[in-house]
Protein backbone atom coordinates (compact mmCIF):
# COMPACT_ATOMS: atom_id res chain seq x y z
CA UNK A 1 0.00 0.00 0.00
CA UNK A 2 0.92 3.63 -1.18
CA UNK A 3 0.45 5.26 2.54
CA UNK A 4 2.61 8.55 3.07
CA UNK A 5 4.70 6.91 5.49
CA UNK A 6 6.23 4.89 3.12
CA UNK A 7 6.50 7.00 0.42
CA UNK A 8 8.06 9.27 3.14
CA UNK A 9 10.88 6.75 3.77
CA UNK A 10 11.10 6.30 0.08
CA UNK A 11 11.70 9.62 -0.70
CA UNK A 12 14.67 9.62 2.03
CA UNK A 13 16.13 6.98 0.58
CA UNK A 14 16.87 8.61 -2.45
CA UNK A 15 19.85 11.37 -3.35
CA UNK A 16 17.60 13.92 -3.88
CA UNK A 17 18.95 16.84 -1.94
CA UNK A 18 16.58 19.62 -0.29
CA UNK A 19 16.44 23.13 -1.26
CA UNK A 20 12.97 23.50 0.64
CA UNK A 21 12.07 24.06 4.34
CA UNK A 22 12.65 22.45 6.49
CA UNK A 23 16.16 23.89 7.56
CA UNK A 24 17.70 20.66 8.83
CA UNK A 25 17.94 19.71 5.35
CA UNK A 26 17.45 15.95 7.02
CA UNK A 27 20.85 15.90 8.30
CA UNK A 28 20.39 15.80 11.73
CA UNK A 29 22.97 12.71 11.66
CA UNK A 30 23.84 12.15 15.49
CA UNK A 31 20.73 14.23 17.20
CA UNK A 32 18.02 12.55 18.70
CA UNK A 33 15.46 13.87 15.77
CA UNK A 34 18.02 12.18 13.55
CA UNK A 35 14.95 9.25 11.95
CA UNK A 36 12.75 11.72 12.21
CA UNK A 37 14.31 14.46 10.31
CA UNK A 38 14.67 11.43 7.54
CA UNK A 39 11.02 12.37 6.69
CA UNK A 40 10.60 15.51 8.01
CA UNK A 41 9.91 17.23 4.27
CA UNK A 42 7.72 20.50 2.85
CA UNK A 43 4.87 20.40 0.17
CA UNK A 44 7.13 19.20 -2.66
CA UNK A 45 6.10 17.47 -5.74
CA UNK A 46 4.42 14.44 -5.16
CA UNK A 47 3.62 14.82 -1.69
CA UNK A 48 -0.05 16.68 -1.98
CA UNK A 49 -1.39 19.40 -0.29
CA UNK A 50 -3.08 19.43 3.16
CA UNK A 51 -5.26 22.09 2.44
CA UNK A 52 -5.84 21.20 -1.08
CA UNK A 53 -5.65 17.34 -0.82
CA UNK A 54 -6.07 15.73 -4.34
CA UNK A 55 -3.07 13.03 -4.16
CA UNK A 56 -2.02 10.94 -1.22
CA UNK A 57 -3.08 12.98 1.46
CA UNK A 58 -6.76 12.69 -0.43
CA UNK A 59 -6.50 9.07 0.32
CA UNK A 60 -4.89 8.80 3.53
CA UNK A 61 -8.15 11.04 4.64
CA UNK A 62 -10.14 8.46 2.75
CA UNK A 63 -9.02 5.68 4.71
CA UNK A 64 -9.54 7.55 7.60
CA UNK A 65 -12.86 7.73 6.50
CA UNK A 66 -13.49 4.20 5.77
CA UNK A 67 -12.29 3.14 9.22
CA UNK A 68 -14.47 5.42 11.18
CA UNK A 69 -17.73 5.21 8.60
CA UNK A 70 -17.35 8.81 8.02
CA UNK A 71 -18.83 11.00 5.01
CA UNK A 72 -15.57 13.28 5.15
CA UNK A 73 -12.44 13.20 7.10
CA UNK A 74 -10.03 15.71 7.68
CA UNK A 75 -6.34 15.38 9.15
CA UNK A 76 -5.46 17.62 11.99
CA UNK A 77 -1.92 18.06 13.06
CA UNK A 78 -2.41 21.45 15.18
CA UNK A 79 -4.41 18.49 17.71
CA UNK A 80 -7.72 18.20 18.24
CA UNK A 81 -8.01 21.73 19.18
CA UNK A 82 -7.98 23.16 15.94
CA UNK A 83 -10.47 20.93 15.14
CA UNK A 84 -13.22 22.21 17.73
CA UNK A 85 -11.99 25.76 16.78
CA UNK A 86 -12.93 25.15 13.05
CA UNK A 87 -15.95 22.79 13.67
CA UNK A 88 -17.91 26.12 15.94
CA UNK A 89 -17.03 28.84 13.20
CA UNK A 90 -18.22 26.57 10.84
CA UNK A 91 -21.86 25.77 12.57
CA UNK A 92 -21.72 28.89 14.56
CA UNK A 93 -22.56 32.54 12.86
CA UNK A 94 -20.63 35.06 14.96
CA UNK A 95 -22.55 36.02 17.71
CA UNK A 96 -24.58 33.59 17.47
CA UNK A 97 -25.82 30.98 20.10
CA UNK A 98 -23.91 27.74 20.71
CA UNK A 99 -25.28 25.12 23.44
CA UNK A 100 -22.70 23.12 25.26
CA UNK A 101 -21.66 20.67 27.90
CA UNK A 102 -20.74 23.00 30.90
CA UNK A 103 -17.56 20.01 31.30
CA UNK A 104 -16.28 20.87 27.75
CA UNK A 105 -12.73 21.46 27.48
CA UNK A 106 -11.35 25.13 27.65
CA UNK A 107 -10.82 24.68 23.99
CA UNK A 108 -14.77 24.81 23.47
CA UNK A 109 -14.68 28.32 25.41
CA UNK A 110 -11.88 29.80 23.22
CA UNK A 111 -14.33 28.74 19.82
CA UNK A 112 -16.87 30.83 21.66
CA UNK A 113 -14.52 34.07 22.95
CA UNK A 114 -13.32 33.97 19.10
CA UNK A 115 -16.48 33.68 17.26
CA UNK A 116 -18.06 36.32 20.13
CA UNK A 117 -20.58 33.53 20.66
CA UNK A 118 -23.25 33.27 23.16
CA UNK A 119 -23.18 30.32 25.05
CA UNK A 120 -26.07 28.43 26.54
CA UNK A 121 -24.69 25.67 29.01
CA UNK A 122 -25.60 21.86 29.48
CA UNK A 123 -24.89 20.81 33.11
CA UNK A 124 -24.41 16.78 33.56
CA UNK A 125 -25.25 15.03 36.86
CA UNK A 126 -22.40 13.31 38.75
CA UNK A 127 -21.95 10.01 38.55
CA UNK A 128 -23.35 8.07 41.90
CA UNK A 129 -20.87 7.27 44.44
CA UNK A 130 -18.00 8.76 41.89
CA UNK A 131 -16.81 12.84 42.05
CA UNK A 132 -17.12 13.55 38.56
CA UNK A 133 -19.64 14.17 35.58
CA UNK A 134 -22.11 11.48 34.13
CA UNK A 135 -23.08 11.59 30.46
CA UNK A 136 -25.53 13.66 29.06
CA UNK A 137 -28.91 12.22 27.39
CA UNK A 138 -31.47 13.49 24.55
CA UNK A 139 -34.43 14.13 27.43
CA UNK A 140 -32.41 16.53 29.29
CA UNK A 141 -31.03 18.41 26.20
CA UNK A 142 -34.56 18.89 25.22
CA UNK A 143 -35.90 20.49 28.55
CA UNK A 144 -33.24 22.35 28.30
CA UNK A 145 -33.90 23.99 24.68
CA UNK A 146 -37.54 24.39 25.11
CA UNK A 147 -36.33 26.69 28.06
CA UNK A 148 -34.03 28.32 26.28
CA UNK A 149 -36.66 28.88 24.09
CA UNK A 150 -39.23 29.89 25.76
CA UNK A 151 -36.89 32.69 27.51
CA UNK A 152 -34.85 33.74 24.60
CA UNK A 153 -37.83 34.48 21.73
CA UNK A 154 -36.64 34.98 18.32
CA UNK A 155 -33.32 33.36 19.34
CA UNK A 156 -31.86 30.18 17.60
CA UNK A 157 -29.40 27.81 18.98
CA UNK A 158 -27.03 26.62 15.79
CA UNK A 159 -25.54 23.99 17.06
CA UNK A 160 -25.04 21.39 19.88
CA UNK A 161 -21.67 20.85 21.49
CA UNK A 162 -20.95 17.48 24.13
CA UNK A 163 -18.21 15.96 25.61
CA UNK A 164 -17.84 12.18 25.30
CA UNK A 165 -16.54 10.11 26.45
CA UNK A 166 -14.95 12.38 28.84
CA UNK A 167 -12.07 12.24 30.44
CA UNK A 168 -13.22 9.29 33.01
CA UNK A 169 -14.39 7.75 30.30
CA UNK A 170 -18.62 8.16 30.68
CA UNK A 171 -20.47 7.95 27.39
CA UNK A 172 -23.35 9.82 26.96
CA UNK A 173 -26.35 8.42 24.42
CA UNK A 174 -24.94 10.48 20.72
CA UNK A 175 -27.59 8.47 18.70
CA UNK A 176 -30.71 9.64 21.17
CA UNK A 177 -29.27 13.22 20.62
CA UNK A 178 -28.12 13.04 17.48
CA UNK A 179 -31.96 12.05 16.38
CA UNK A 180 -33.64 14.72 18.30
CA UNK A 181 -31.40 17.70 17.56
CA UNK A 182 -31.89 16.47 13.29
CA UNK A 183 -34.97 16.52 14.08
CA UNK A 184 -35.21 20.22 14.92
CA UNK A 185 -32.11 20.99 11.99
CA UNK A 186 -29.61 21.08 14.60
CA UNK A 187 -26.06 19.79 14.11
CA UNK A 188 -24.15 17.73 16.98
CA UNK A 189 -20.95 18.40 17.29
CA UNK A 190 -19.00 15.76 19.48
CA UNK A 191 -15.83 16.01 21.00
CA UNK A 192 -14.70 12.77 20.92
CA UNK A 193 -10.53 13.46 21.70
CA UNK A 194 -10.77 10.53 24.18
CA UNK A 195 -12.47 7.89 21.95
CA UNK A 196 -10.46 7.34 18.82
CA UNK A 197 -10.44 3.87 19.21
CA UNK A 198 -14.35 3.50 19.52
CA UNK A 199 -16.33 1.69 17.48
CA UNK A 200 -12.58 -0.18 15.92
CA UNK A 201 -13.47 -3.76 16.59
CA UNK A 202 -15.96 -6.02 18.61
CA UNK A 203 -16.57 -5.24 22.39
CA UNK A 204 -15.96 -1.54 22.07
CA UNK A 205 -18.44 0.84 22.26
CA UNK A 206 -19.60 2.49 19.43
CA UNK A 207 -18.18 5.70 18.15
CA UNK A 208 -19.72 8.76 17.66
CA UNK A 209 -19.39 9.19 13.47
CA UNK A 210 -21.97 5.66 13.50
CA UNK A 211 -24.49 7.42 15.89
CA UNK A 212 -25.28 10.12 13.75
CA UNK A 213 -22.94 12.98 15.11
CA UNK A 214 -22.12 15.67 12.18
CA UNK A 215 -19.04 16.53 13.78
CA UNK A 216 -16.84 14.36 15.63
CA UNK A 217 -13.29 15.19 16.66
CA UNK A 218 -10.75 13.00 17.72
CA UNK A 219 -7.20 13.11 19.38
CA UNK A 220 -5.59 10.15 17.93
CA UNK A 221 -2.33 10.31 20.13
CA UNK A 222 -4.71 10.00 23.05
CA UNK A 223 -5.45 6.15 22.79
CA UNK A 224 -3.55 5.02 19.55
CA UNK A 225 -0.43 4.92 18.20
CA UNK A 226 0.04 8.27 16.99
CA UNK A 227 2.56 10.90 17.97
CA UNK A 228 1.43 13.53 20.24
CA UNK A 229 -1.16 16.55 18.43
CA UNK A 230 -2.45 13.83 15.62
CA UNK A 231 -6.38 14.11 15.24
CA UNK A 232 -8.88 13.63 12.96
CA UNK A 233 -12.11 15.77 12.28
CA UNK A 234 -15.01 13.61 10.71
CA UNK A 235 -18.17 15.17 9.07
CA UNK A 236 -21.46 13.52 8.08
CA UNK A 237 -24.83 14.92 6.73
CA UNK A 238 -26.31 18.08 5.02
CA UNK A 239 -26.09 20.27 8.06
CA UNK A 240 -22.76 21.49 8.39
CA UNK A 241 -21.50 23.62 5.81
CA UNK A 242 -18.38 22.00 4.47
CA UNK A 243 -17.21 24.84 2.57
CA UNK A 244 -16.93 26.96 5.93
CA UNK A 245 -15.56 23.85 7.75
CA UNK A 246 -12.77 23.71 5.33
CA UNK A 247 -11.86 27.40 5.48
CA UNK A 248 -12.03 27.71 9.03
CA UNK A 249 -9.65 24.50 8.90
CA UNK A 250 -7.34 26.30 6.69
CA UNK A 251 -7.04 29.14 9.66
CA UNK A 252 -6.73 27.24 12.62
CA UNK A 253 -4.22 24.89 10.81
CA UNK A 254 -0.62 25.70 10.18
CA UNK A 255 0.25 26.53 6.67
CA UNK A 256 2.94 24.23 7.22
CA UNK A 257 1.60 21.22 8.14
CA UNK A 258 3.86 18.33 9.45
CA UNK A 259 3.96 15.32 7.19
CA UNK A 260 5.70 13.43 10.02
CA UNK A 261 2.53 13.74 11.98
CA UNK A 262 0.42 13.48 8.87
CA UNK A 263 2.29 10.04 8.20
CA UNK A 264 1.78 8.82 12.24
CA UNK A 265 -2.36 9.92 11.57
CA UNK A 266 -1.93 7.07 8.27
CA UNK A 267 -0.03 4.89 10.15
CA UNK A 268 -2.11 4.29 13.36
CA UNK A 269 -5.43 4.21 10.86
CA UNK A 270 -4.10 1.45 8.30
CA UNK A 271 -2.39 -0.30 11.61
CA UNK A 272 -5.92 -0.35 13.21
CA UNK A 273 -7.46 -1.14 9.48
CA UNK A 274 -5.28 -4.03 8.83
CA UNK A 275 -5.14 -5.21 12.54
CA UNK A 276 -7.34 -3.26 15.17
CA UNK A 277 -9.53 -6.94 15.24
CA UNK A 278 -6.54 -8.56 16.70
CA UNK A 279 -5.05 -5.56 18.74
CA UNK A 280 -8.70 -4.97 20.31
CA UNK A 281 -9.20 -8.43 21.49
CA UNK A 282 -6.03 -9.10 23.55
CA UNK A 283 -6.60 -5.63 25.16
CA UNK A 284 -9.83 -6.22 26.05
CA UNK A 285 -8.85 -9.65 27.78
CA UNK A 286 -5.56 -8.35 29.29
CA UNK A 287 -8.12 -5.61 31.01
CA UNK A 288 -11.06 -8.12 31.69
CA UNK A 289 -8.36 -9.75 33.69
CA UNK A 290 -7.51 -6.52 35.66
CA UNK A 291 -10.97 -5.51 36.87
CA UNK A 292 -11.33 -9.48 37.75
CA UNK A 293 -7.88 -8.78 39.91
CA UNK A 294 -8.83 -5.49 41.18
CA UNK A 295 -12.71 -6.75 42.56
CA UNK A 296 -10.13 -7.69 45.59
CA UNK A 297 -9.73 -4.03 46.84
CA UNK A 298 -11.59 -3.08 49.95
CA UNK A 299 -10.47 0.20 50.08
CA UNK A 300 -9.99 1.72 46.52
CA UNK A 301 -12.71 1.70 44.10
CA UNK A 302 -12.61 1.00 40.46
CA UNK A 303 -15.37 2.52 38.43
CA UNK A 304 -17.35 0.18 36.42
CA UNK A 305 -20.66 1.03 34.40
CA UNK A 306 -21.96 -0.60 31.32
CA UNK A 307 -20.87 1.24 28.44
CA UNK A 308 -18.02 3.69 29.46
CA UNK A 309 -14.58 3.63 27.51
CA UNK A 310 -12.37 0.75 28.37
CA UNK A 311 -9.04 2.52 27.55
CA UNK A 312 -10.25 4.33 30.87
CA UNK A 313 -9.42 2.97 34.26
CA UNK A 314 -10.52 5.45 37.00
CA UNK A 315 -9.32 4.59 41.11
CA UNK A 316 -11.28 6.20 43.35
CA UNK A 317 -10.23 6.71 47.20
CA UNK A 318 -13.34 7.05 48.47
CA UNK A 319 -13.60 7.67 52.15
CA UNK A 320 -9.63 5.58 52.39
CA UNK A 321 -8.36 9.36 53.73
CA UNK A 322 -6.54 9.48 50.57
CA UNK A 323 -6.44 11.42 48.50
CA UNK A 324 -5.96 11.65 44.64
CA UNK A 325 -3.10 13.41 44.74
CA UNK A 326 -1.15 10.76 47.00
CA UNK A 327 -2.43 7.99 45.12
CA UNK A 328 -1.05 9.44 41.91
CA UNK A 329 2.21 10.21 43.63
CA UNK A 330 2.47 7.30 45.28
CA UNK A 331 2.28 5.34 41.97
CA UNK A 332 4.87 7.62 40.25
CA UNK A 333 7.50 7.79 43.28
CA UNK A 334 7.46 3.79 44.79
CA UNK A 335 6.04 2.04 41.58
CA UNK A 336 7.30 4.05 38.51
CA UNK A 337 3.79 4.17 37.19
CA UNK A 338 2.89 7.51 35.65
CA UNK A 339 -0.38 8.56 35.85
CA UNK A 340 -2.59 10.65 33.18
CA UNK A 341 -4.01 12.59 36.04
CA UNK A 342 -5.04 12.98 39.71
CA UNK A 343 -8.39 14.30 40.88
CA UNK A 344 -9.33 15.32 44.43
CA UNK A 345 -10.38 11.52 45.37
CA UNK A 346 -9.42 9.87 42.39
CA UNK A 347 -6.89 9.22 39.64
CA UNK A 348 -7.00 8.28 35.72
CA UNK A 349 -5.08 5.48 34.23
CA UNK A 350 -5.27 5.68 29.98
CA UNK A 351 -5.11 1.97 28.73
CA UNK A 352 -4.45 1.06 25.06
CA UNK A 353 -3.55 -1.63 22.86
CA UNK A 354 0.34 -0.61 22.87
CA UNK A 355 0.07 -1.48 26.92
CA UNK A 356 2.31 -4.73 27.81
CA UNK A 357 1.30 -7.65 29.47
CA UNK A 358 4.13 -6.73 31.88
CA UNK A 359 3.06 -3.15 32.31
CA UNK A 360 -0.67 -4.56 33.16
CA UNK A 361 1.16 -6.71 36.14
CA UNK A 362 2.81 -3.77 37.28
CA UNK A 363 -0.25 -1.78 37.82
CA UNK A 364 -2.05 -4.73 39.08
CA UNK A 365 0.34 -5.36 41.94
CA UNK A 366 0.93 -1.69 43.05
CA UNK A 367 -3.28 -1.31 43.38
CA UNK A 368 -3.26 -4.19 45.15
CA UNK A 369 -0.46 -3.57 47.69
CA UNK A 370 -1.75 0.24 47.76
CA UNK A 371 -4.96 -1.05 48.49
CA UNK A 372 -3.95 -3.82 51.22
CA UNK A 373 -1.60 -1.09 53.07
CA UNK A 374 -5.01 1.21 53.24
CA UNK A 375 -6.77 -1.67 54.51
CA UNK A 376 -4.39 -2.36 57.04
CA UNK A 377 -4.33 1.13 58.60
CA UNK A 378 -7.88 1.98 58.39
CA UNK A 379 -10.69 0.26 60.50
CA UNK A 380 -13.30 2.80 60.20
CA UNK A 381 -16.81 2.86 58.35
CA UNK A 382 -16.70 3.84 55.02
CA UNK A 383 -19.78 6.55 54.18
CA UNK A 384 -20.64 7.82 50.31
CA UNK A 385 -19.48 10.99 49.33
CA UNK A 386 -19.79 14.64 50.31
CA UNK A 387 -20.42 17.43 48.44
CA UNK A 388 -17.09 18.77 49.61
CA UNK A 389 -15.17 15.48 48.39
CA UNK A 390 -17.20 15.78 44.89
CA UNK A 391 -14.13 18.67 43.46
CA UNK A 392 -12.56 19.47 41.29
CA UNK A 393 -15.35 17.86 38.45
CA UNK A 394 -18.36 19.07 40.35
CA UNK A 395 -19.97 21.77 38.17
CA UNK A 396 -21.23 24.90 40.26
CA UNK A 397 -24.01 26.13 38.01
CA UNK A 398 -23.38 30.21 37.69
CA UNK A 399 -25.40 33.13 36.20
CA UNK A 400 -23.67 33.88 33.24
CA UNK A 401 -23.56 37.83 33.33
CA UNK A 402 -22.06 38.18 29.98
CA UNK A 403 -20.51 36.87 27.24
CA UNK A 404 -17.18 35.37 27.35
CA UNK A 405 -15.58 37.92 24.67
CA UNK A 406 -16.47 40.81 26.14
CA UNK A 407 -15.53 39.20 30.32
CA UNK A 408 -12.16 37.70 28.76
CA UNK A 409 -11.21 40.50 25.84
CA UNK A 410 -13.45 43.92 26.38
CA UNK A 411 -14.21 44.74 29.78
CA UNK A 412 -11.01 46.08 31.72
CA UNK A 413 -10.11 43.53 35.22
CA UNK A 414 -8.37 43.80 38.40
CA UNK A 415 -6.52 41.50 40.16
CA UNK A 416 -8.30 41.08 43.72
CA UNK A 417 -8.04 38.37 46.34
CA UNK A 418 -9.93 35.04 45.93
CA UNK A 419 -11.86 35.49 49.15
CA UNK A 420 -13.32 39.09 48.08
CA UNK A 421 -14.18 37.88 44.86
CA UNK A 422 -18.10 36.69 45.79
CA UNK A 423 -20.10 38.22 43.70
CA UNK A 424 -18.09 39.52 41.46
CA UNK A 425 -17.86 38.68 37.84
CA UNK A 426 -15.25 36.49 36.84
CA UNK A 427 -12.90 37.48 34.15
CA UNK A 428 -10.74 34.36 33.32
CA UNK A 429 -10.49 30.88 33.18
CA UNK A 430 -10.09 28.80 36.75
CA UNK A 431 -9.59 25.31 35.98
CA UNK A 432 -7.79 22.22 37.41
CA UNK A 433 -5.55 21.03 34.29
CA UNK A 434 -5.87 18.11 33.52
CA UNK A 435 -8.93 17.81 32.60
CA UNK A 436 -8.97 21.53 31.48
CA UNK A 437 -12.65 22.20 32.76
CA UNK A 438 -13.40 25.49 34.13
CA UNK A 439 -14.74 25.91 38.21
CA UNK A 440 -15.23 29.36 36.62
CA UNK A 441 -15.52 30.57 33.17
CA UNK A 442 -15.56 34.65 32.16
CA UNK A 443 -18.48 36.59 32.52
CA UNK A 444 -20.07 34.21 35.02
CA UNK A 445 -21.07 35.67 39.04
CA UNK A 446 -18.65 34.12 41.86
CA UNK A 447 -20.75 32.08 44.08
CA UNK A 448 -19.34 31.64 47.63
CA UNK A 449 -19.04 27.45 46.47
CA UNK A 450 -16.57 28.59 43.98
CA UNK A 451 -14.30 30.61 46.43
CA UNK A 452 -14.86 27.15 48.61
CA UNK A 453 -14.06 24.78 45.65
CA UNK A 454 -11.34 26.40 44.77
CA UNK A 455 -9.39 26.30 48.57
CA UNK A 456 -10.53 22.63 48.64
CA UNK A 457 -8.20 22.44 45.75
CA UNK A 458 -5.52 24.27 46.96
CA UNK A 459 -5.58 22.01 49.78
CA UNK A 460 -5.02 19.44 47.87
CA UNK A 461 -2.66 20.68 46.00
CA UNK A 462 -3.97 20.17 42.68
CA UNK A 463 -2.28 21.86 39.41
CA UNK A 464 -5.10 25.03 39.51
CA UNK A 465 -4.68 27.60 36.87
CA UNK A 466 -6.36 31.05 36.72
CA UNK A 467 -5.26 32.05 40.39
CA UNK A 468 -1.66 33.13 41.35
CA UNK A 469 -1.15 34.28 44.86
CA UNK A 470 -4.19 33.70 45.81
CA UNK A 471 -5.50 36.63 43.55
CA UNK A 472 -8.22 36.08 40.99
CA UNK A 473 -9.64 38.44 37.83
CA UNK A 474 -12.59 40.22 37.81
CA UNK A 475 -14.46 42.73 35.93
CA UNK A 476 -13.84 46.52 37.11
């Protein structure tokens, strides 16, 4: 097969020397981009044109398509970020109304500051007994636009923007949505960075593009083998306006693409085309075999719920006096295990098919001893969750005072501390990264719960950006 990585290697086979970007000339002999610089080549002749595909690139996007069941596919090497950028101007009008998932990623808000959007917000439930968001379903999103509705008259939401799965892996029901929101002309856009691989072979669940999304976005890199800011943007139906779609792509995407990360999105798609079957069905065993190990924790709790991602494996530490922090360091410092990312009573493990039976055992054994050591130490009852233990995910629903464009980019801010700030209207982004949600988003009131949120996760010393020195922005 004709895929770009090998005509990549190919072409650097040959004595053809390069008077063209890049300036490494691919003689890096001796540095540690040395293979990579092999391949590391502009748009010369016979190498397409991202933003004009009609050669290769045309049908490496095609396969992408065919593996996904996709209308139109579109590579992304700026990540999956450039991809929600392009897929809002594209549905969006500027300053017009987009309705998302309140546990979007901060990338969702910047499509909105840019486009000077108005933003209507979706607020999930939290999952029972776990401190983080539940999916979202087609009943909800329906009480919710008949009340926008009936409040806004003459107003017209243009599109529909959910997270899922998210970042712990919860699904929400795309097809139940997806149906409704066609039903009223409405396009779904789903950011799908986290589930790449869904849909690939039997036992997973399936992915958004075969639900009926019109948009779906995903970060390969996340859970296949792609290098790090691969993604793909998928498009299906009459609703979205390709012709926008692929302008807006041509902004938010460098107009020097990378064909080294062009060539890792072709390689992971015709590695899970030719072999995702086979891949898929020793993973899923290999993790079967896990949660059958793990059942013997008494302290830690893994979450388990028909349908969510299996590249997810989420640890809670419940009432253990843990926290998430400690677990995640404690699996980094005594077992070498790195983490994707602690919560306030949890942590995330990503799982893939590239995941060794070795590197399984490992994380096997240090749950276990983790969890017997907790045991050990800790004879008192265990009681569900608090409100105070469900941060940093818990979503404090705000009054949204004003747009984000004119909070983040129009109204002049001062710098005042955290603990003066109730009331006020917020003027930047407060989020714990990962997962890049915002506790408070611009142009949304401070309750007294977010002052409170945000010391619980100071506390717990949790990455927080948006605050430094305990000082926070706010609208004059």
């Amino acid at each position: 097969m004709d895929t770009v990585y090998n005509r990549l290697m190919d072409y650097s086979l040959t004595e053809a020397y390069p008077f063209h970007m890049p300036g490494h000339k691919r003689r890096l002999e001796g540095d540690i981009l040395s293979d990579i610089s092999r391949i590391d080549i502009t748009e010369i002749d016979g190498f397409d044109n991202l933003h004009d595909p009609q050669g290769i690139i045309r049908e490496a996007q095609e396969r992408a398509s065919e593996l996904y069941g996709a209308q139109e596919s579109f590579f992304l090497i700026n990540g999956s970020t450039c991809g929600i950028l392009s897929a809002v101007a594209a549905c969006v009008p500027r300053g017009g109304w987009l309705m998302m998932a309140r546990n979007c990623h901060k990338s969702v808000y910047h499509a909105a500051l840019l486009g000077g959007l108005k933003t209507a917000y979706l607020y999930p439930a939290m999952e029972k007994h776990f401190s983080f968001c539940s999916g979202l379903d087609a009943e909800y999103i329906k009480k919710e636009l008949d009340a926008f509705y009936e409040t806004h008259p003459g107003e017209t939401i243009h599109a529909v923007l959910i997270t899922s799965p998210t970042y712990e892996g919860v699904i929400s029901d795309v097809r139940a949505i997806a149906d409704f929101l066609h039903a009223r002309r409405i396009p779904l856009i789903v950011d799908e960075a986290h589930g790449a691989h869904l849909g690939l072979a039997k036992g997973l669940p399936l992915g958004s593009c075969e639900l009926g999304a019109d948009i779906v976005i995903h970060s390969l890199h996340k859970t296949l083998p792609a290098m790090t800011q691969t993604a793909l943007l998928h498009v299906n139906g009459n609703l979205v306006n390709r012709q926008k779609l692929r302008f807006f792509l041509s902004v938010y995407q460098s107009s020097s693409p990378s064909y080294v990360f062009m060539a890792s999105i072709d390689r992971a798609v015709t590695m899970m085309q030719k072999n995702g079957e086979e891949y898929f069905e020793s993973f899923l065993k290999r993790r079967s075999d896990l949660l059958d190990s793990l059942k013997r924790c008494k302290q830690l709790r893994v979450f388990q719920k028909e349908g969510t991602d299996p590249c997810k494996l989420v640890l809670s530490t419940g009432k253990s006096g843990m926290s998430g922090k400690l677990l995640y360091d404690t699996m980094r410092i005594k077992y070498g295990l790195q983490m994707e990312m602690a919560a306030g009573d949890y942590v995330v493990a990503i799982l893939t098919v590239m995941d060794s039976k070795e590197g399984f055992r490992r994380l096997e054994k240090a749950v276990l001893e983790i969890d017997g050591r907790l045991e050990a130490c800790d004879n008192t009852p265990k009681s569900e969750l608090t409100q105070e233990d469900a941060e940093p995910q818990k979503i404090i629903k705000a009054e949204v005072v004003c747009t984000l464009e004119e909070a983040a980019l129009r109204r002049e801010q001062i710098q005042i501390p955290c603990e003066e700030a109730k009331g006020r209207i917020c003027g930047a982004w407060i989020y714990v990264y990962p997962p890049g949600i915002p506790i408070l988003a611009p142009g949304e009131r401070i309750k007294g719960e977010h002052i409170a949120a945000v010391n619980r996760i100071r506390q717990k010393k949790l990455d927080l950006k948006g605050i430094c020195d305990n000082q926070m922005s706010v609208l004059k």
